[in-house]
Protein backbone atom coordinates (compact mmCIF):
# COMPACT_ATOMS: atom_id res chain seq x y z
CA UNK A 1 107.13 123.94 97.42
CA UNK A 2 106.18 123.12 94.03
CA UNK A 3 103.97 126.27 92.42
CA UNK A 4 101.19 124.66 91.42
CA UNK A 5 100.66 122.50 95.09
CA UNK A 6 96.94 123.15 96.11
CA UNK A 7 97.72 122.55 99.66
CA UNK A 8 100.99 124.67 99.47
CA UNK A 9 98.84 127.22 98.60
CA UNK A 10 96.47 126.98 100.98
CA UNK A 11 99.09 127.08 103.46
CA UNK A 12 100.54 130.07 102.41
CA UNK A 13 96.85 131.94 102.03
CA UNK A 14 97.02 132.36 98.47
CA UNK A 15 94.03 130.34 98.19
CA UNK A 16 90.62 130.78 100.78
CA UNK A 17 90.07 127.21 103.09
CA UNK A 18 87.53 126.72 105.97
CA UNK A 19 90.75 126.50 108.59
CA UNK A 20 89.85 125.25 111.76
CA UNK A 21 92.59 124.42 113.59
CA UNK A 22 96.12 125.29 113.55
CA UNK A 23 99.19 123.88 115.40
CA UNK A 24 103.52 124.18 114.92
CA UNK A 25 103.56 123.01 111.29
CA UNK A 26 99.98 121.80 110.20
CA UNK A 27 96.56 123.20 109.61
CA UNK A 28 93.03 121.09 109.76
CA UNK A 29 90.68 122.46 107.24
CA UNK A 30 87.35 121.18 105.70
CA UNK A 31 87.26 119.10 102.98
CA UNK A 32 85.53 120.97 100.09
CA UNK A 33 83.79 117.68 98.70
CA UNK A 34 83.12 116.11 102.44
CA UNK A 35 82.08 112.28 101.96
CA UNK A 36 80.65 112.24 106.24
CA UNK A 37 79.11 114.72 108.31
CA UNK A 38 82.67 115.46 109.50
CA UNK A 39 85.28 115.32 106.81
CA UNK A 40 88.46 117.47 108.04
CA UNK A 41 91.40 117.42 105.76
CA UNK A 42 94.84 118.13 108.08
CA UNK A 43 97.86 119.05 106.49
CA UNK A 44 101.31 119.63 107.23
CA UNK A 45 102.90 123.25 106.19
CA UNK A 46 106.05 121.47 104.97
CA UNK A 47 105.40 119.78 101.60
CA UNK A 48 106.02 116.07 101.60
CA UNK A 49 104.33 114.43 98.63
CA UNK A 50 102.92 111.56 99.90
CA UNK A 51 103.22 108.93 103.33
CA UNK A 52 105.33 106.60 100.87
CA UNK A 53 108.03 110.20 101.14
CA UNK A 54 108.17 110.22 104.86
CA UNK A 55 111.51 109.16 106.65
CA UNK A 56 112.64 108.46 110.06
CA UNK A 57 113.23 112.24 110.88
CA UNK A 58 109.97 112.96 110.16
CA UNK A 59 108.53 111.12 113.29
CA UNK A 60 107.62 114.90 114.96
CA UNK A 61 105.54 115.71 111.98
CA UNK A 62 103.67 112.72 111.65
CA UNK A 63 103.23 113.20 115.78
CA UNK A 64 102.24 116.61 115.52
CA UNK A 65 99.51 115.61 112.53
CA UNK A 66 98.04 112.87 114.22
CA UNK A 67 98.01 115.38 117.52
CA UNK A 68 96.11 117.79 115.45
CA UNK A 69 93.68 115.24 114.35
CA UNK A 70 92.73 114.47 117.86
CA UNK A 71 92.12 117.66 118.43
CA UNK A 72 89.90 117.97 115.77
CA UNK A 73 88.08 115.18 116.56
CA UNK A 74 87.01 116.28 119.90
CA UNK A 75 86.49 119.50 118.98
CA UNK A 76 84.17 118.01 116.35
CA UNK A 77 82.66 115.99 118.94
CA UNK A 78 83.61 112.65 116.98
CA UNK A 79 85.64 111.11 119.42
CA UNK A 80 83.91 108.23 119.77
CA UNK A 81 84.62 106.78 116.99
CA UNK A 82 86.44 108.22 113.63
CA UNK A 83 88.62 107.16 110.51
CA UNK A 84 91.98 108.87 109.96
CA UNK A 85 93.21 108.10 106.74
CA UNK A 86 95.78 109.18 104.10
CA UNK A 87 95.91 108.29 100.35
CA UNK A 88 99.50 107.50 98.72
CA UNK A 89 99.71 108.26 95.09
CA UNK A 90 97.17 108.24 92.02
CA UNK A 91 96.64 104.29 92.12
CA UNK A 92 95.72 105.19 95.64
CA UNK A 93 93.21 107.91 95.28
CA UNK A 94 95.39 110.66 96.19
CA UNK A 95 94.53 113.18 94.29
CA UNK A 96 96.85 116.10 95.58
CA UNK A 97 100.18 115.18 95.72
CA UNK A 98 100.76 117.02 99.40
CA UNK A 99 100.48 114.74 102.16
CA UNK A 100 97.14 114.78 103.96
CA UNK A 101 95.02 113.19 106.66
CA UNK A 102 90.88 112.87 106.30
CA UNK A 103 89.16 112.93 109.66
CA UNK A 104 86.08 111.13 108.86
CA UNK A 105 83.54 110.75 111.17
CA UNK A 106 79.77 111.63 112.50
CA UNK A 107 78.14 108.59 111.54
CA UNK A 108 78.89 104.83 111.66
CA UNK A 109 81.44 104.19 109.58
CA UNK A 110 81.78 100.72 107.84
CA UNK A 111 84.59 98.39 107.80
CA UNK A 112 86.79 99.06 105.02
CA UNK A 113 86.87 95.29 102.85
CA UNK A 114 90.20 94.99 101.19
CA UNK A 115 88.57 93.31 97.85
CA UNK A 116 86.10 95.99 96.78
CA UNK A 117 86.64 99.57 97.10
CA UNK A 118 84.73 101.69 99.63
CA UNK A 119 84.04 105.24 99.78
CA UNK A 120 84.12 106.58 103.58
């Protein structure tokens, strides 16, 4: 775990989040800076840097995330319809190098068009 890892630290309670849901391995919290009525941030314990880290033994995390993000969803009452999303590296927009999963949802949601940027 690198020391100065927001997310790490979050993890390890040395700094306060809005946790709502836990499973084996990952937390869901609230995203501080939420760009939807629902903006849920979930996060494995283990720190991986980014998706572009992951490799094919990490199938049961990426399992257990997007299990957690269900979760969250219907507990948020968003499954209908929501965005699950994950930046990879600065030219990205990731601005924490932990990977992390945004749960967007709560209102329509438009399509993402690959020429101009588009904030959720």
């Amino acid at each position: 775990m690198p020391g100065d890892c927001l997310f790490c630290s979050i993890v390890a309670g040395d700094v306060p989040a809005d946790r709502i849901a836990e499973a084996e391995g990952v937390i869901a919290v609230r995203d501080i800076s939420p760009r939807a009525p629902v903006h849920v941030l979930v996060v494995p314990e283990r720190h991986v840097g980014s998706a572009h880290e992951l490799g094919d033994d990490d199938a049961a995390l990426l399992a257990d995330c997007f299990a957690l993000a269900r979760r969250v969803a219907t507990a948020e009452g968003i499954a209908e319809g929501y965005r699950i999303t994950t930046n990879v590296g600065e030219r990205g927009g990731q601005s924490i190098a932990h990977l992390h999963f945004h749960v967007i949802g709560g209102r329509q949601l438009g399509h993402i068009d690959s020429g101009s940027p588009e904030a959720p």
